[in-house]
C-alpha atoms as a PDB file:
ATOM      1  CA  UNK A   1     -23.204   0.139  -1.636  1.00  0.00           C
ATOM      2  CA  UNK A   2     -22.650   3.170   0.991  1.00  0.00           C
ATOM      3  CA  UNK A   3     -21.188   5.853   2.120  1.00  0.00           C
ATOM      4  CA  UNK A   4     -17.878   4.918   3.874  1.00  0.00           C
ATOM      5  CA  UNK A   5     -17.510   5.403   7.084  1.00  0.00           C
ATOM      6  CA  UNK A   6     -13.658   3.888   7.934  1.00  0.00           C
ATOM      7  CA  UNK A   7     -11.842   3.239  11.347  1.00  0.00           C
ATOM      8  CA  UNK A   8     -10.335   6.424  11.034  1.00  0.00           C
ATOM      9  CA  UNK A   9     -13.584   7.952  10.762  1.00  0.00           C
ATOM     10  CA  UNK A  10     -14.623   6.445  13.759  1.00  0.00           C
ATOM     11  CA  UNK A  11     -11.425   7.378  15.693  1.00  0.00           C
ATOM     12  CA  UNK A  12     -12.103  10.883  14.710  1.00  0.00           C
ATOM     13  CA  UNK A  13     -16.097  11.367  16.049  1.00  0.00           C
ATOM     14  CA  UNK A  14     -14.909   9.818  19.580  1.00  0.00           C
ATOM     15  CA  UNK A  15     -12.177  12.125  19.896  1.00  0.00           C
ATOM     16  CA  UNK A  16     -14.426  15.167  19.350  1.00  0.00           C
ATOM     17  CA  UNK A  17     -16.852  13.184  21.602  1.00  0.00           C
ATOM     18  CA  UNK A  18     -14.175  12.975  24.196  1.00  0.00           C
ATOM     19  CA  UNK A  19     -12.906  16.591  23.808  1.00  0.00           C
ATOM     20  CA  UNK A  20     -17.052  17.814  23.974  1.00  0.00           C
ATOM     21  CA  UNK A  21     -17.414  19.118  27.490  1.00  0.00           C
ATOM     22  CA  UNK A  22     -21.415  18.629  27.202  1.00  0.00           C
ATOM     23  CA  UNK A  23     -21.510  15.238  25.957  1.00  0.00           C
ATOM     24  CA  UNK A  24     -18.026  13.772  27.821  1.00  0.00           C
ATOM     25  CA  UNK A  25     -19.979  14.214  30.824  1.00  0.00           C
ATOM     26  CA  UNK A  26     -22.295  11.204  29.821  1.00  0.00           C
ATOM     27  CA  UNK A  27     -19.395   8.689  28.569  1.00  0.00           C
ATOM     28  CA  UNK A  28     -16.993   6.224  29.215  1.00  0.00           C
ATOM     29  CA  UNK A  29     -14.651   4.668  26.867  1.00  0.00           C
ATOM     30  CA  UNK A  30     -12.612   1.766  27.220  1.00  0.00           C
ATOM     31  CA  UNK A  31     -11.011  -0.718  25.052  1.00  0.00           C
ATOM     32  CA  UNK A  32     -13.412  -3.955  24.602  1.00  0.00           C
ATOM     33  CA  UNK A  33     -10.277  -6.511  22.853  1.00  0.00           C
ATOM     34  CA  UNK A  34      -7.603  -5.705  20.884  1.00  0.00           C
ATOM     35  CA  UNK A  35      -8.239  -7.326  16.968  1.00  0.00           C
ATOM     36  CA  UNK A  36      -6.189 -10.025  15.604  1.00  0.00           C
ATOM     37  CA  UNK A  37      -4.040  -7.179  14.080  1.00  0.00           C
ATOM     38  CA  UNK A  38      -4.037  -5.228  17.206  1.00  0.00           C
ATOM     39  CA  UNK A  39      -6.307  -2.569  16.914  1.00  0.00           C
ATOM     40  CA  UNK A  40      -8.621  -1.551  19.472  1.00  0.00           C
ATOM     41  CA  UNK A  41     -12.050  -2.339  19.333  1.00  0.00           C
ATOM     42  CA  UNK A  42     -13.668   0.486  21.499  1.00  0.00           C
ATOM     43  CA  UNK A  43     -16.289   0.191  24.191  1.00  0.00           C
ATOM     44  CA  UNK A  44     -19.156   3.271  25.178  1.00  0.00           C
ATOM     45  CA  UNK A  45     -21.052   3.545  28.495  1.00  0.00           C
ATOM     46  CA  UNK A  46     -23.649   5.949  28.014  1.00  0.00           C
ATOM     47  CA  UNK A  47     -25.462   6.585  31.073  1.00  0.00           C
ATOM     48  CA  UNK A  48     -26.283   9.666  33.619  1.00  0.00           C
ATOM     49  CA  UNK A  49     -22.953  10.181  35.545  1.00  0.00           C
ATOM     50  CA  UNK A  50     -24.316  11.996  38.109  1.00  0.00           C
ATOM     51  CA  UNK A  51     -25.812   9.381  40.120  1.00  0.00           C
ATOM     52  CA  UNK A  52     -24.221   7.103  42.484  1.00  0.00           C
ATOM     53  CA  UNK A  53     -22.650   4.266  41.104  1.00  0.00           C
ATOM     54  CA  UNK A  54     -24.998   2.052  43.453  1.00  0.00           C
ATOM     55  CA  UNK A  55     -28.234   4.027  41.467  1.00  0.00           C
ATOM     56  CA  UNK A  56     -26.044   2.948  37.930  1.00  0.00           C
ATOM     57  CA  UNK A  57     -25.314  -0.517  38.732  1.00  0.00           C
ATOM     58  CA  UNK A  58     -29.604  -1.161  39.333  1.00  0.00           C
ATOM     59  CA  UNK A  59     -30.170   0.442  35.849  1.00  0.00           C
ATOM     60  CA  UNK A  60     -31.000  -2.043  32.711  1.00  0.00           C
ATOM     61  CA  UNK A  61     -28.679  -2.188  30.037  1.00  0.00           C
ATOM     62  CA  UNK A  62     -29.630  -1.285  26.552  1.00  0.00           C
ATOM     63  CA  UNK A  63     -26.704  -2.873  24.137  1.00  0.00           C
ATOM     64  CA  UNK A  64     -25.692  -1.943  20.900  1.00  0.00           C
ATOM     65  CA  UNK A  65     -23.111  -3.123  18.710  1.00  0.00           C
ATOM     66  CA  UNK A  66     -22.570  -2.394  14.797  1.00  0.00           C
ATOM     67  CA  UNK A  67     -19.886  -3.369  11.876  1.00  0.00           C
ATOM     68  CA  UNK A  68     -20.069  -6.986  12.250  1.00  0.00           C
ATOM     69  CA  UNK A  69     -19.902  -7.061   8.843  1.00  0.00           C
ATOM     70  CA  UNK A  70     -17.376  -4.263   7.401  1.00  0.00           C
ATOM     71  CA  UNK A  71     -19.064  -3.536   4.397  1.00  0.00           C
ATOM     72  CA  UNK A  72     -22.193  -2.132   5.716  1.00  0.00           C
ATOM     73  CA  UNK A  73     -20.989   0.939   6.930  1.00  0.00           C
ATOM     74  CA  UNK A  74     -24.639   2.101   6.675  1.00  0.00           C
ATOM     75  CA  UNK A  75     -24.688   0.491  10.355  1.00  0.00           C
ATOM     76  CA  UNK A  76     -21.625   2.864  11.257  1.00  0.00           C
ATOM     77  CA  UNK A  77     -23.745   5.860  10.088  1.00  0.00           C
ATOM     78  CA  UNK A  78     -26.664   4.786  12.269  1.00  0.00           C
ATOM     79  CA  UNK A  79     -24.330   4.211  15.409  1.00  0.00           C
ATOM     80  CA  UNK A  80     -22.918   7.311  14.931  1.00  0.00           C
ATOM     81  CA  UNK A  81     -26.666   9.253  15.060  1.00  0.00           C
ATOM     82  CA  UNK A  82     -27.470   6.913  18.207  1.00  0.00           C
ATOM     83  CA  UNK A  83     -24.626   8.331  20.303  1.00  0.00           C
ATOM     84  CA  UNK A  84     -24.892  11.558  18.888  1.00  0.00           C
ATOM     85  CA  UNK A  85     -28.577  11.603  20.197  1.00  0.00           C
ATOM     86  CA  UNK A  86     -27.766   9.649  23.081  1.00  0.00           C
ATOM     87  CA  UNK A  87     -25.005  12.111  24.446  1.00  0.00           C
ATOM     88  CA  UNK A  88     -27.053  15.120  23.655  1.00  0.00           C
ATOM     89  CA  UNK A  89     -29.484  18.190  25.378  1.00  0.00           C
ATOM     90  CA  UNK A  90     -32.836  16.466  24.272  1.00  0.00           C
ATOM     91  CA  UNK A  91     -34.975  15.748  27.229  1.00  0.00           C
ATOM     92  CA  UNK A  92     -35.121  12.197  25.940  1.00  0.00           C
ATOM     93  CA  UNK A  93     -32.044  11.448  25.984  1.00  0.00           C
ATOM     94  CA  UNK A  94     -31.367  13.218  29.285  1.00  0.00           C
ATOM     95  CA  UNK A  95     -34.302  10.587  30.211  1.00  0.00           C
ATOM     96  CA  UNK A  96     -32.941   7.500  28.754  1.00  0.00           C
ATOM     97  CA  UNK A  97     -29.425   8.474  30.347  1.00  0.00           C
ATOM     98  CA  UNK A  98     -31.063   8.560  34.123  1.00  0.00           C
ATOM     99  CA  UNK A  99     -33.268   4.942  33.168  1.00  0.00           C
ATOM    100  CA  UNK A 100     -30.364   2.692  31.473  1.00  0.00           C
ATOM    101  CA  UNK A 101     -26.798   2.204  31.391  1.00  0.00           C
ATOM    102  CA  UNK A 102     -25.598   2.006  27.563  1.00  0.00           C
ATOM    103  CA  UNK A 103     -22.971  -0.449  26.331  1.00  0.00           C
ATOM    104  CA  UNK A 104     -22.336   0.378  23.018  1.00  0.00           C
ATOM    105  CA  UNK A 105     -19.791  -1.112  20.534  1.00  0.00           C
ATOM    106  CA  UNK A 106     -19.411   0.711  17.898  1.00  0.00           C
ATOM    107  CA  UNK A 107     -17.366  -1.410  15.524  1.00  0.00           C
ATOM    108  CA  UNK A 108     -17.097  -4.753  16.384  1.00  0.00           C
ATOM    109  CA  UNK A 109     -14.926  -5.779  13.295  1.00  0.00           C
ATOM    110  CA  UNK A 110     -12.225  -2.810  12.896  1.00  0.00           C
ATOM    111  CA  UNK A 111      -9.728  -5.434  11.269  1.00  0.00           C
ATOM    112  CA  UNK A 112     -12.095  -5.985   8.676  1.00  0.00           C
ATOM    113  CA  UNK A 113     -13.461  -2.587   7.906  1.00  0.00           C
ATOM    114  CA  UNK A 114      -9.629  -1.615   7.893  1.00  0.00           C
ATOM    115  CA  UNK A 115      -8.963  -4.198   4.930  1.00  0.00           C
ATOM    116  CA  UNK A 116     -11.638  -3.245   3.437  1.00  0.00           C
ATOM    117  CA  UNK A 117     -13.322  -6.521   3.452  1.00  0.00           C
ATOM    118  CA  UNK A 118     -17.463  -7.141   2.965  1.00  0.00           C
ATOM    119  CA  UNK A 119     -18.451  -9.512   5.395  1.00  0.00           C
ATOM    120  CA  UNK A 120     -15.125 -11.127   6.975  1.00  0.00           C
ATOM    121  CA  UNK A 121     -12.468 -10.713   9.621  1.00  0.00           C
ATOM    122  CA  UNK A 122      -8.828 -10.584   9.453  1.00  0.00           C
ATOM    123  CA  UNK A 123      -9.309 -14.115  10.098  1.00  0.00           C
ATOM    124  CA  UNK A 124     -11.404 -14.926   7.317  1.00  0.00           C
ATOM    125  CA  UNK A 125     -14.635 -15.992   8.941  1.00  0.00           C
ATOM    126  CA  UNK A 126     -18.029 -14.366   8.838  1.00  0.00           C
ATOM    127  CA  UNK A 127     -17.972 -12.614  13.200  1.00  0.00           C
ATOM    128  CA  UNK A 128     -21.909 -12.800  13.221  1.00  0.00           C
ATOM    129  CA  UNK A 129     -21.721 -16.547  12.878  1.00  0.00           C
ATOM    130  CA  UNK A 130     -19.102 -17.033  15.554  1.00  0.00           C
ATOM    131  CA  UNK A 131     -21.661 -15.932  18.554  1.00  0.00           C
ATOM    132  CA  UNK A 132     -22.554 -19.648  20.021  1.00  0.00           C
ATOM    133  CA  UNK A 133     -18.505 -20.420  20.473  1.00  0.00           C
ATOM    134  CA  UNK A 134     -16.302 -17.503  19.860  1.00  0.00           C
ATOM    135  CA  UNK A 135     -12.601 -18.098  19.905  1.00  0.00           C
ATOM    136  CA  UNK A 136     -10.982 -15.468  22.555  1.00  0.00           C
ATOM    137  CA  UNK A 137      -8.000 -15.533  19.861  1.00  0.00           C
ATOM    138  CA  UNK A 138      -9.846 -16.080  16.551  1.00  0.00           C
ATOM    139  CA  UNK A 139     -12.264 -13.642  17.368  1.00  0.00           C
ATOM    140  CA  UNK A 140     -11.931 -11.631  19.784  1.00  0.00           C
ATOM    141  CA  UNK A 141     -14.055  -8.686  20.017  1.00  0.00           C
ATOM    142  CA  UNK A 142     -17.038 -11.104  19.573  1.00  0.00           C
ATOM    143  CA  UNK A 143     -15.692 -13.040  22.476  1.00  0.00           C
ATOM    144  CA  UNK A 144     -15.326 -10.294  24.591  1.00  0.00           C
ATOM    145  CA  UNK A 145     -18.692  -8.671  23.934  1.00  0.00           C
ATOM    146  CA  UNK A 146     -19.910 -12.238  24.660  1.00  0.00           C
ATOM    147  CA  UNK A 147     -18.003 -12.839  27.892  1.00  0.00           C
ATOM    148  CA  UNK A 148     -18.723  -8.724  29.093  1.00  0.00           C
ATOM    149  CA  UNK A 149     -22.642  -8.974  28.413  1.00  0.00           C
ATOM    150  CA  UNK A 150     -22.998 -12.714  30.692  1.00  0.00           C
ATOM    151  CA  UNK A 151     -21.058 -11.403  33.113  1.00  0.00           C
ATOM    152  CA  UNK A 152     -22.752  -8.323  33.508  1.00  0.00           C
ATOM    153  CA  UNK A 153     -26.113  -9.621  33.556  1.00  0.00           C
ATOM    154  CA  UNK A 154     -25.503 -11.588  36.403  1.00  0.00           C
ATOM    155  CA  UNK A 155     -25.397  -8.300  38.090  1.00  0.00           C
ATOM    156  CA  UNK A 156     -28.436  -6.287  36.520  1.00  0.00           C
ATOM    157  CA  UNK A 157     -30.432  -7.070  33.764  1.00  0.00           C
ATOM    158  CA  UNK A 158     -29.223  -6.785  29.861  1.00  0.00           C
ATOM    159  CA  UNK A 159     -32.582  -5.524  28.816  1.00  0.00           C
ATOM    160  CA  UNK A 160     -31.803  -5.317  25.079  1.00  0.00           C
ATOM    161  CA  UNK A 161     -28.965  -6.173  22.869  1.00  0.00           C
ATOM    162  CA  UNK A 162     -29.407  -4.589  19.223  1.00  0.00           C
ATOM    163  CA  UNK A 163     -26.901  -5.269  16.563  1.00  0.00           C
ATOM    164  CA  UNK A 164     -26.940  -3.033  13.601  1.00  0.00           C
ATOM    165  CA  UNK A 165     -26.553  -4.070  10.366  1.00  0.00           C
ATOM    166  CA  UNK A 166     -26.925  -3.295   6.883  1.00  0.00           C
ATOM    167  CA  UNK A 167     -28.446  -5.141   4.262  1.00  0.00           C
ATOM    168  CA  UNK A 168     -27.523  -5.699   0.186  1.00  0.00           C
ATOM    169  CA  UNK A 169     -31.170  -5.759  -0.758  1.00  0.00           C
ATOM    170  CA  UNK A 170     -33.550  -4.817   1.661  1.00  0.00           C
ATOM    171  CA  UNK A 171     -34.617  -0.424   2.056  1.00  0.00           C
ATOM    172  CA  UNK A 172     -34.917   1.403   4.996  1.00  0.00           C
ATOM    173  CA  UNK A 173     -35.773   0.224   8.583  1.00  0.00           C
ATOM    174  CA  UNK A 174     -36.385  -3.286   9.495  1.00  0.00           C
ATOM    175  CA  UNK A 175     -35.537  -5.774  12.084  1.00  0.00           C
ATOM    176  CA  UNK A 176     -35.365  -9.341  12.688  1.00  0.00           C
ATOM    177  CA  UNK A 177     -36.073 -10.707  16.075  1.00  0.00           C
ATOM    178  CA  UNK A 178     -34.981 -13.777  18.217  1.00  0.00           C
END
């Protein structure tokens, strides 16, 4: 239904993130979980580095997660622009950077996207409807996203958590709120 955009393709744009001695400056990457089949599942911080960590640890954080669902790697294309824009020269971003701390996910279901599955895990079960009680060995990187964003807004607020997704029917931009 879209453009692929694989694991390895993923791999590849935070390498060349990594290795880009403008935008390196503003990230962080870490490993969220490992996946059922031991991949990682890999964890941004997007914020403006050159601040004390005291001045980081007041800002709000502004999550974002995307490939829940493997087959919409429409949401993978998005993420990509997001920290492309959010690790660039703009002024905005430079503003957003110094205002909030960035958690970003970029592929929550790499086991999935790696089979080449539609809407499933490795373990056979739809991730986005595993959010109220998340298994820390059934489904891990929605466990640990879980676990990481409580315990981190106990310490400063979690101002927005966006997941991106794709959808079979609907066109362009839309969003549904709870």
């Amino acid at each position: 239904m879209c453009y692929p955009y694989t694991y390895t393709d993923q791999r590849r744009f935070l390498c060349e993130l990594e290795t880009d001695a403008l935008r390196s400056r503003h990230v962080r990457k870490e490993v969220l979980s490992r996946t059922l089949a031991g991949n990682e599942c890999e964890l941004l911080w997007v914020t403006d580095y050159t601040a004390s960590q005291a001045e980081i640890d007041t800002r709000r954080v502004v999550a974002v997660s995307a490939r829940v669902h493997p087959g919409e790697s429409n949401a993978s294309w998005m993420m990509h622009g997001i920290i492309d824009f959010l690790t660039g020269r703009s002024a905005e971003a430079d503003a957003l950077r110094r205002h909030c701390l960035f958690l970003i996910v970029p592929m929550l279901n790499p086991d999935g996207v790696i089979c080449g599955n539609y809407r499933c895990s490795l373990a056979a079960v739809d991730l986005n409807r595993r959010w109220s009680r998340p298994s820390a060995k059934l489904h891990p990187t929605v466990h640990a996203l879980k676990k990481l964003l409580l315990r981190l807004h106990v310490r400063q607020p979690v101002a927005l958590y966006v997941d991106i997704q794709g959808h079979s029917r609907k066109q362009r931009t839309f969003m549904y709120g709870r």
